[in-house]
Protein backbone atom coordinates (compact mmCIF):
# COMPACT_ATOMS: atom_id res chain seq x y z
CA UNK A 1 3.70 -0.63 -14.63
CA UNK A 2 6.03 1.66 -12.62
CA UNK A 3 9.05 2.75 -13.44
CA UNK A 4 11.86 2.00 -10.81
CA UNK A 5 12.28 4.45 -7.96
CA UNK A 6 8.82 6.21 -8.95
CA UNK A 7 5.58 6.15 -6.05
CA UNK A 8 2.11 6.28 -6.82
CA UNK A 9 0.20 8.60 -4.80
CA UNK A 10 -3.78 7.82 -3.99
CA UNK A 11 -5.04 5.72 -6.42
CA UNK A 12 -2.52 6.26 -9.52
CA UNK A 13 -3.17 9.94 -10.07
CA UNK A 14 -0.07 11.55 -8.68
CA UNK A 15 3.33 9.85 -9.66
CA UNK A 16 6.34 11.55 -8.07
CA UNK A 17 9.85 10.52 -8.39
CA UNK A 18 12.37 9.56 -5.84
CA UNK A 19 15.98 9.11 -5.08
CA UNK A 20 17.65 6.93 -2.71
CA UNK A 21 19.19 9.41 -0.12
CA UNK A 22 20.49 6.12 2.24
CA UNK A 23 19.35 2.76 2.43
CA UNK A 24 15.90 2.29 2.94
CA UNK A 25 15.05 5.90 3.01
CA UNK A 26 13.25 8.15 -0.64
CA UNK A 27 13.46 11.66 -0.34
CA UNK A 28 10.60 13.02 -3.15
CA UNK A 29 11.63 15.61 -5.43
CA UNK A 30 8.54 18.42 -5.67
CA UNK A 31 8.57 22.03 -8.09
CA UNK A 32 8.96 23.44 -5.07
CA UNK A 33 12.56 24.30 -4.03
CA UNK A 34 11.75 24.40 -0.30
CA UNK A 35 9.98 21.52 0.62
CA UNK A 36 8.82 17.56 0.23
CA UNK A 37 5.77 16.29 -0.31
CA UNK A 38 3.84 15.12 2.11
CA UNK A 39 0.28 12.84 2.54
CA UNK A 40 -1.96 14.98 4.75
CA UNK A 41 -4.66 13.76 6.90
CA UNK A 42 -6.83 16.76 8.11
CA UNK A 43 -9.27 19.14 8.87
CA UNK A 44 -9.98 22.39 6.39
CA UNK A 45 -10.46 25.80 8.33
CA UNK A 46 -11.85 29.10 7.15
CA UNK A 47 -9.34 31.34 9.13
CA UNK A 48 -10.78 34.79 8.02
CA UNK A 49 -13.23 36.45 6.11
CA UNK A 50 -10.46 37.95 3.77
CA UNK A 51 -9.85 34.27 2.15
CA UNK A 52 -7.07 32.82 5.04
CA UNK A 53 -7.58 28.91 4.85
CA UNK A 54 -5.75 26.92 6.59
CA UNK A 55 -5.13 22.95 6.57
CA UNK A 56 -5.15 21.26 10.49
CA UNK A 57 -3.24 17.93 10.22
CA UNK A 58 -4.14 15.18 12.29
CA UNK A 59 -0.40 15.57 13.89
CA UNK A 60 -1.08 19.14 14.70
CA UNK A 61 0.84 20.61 12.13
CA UNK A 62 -0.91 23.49 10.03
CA UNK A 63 -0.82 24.28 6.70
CA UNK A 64 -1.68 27.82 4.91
CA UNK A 65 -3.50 27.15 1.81
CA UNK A 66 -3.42 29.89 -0.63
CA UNK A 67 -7.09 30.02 -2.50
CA UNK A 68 -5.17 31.03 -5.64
CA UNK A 69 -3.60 27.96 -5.63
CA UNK A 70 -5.69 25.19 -3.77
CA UNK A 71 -7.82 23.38 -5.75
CA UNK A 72 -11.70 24.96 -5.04
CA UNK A 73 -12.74 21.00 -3.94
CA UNK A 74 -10.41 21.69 -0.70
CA UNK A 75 -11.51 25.32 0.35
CA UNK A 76 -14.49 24.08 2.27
CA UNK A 77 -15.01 25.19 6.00
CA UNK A 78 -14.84 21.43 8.41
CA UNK A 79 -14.05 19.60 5.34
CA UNK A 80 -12.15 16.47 6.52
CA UNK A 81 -9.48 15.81 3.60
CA UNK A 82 -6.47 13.81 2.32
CA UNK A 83 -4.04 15.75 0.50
CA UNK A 84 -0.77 15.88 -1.40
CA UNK A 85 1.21 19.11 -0.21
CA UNK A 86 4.56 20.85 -0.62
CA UNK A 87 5.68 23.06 2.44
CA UNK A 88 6.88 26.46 1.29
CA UNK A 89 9.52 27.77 3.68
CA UNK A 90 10.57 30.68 0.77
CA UNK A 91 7.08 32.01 1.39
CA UNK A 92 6.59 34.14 4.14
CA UNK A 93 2.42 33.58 5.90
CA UNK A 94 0.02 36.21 4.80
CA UNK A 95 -2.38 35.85 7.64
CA UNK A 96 -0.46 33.25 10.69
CA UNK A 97 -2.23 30.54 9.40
CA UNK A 98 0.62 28.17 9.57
CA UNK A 99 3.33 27.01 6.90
CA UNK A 100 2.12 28.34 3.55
CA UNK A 101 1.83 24.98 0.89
CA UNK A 102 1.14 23.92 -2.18
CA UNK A 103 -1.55 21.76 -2.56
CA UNK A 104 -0.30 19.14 -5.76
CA UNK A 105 -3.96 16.45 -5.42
CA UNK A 106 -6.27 16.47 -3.35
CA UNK A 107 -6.95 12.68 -2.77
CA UNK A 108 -9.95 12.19 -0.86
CA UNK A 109 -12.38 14.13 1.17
CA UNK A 110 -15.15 13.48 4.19
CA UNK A 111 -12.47 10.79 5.32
């Protein structure tokens, strides 16, 4: 069982804890200092030849995923995926791909 104020995340895997900011609203606290974590629903893009990858959210929002730090699963050209990520406003984009982010799970793929 769950301790109070804690979320699960997919099915169990990811547990992150939250505060209450005002009533009936959680902000998540992430490693990151920059950013919360957020469920993304999208579409994985090989942006260049030079390892630029690049997360297209269903809302139109994109992500740059860093290969270094993406789990290899994700880094698949058309791959349709689910995803646990932490915008990173402190980094700056090495290739225009979008907001750089952390990928924390990868929670399901071919959606």
């Amino acid at each position: 069982m769950a301790a109070r104020g804690a979320h699960h995340v997919g099915h169990g895997a990811l547990l992150v804890l939250a505060t209450a900011v005002a009533p009936g609203r959680c902000e998540f606290a992430t490693d990151a200092s920059s950013g919360q974590l957020r469920i993304v629903v999208g579409t994985v893009e090989r942006v260049s030849a030079e390892g630029c990858w690049r997360l297209r959210a269903d809302d139109g929002t994109s992500y740059e995923l860093r290969a270094a730090q993406a789990p290899s699963a994700l880094l698949r050209d058309g791959a349709r995926v689910r995803a646990a990520v932490v915008p990173r406003n402190d980094l700056a984009s090495a290739c225009g791909a979008g907001t750089p982010a952390d990928v924390e799970q990868l929670l399901g793929t071919s959606l």
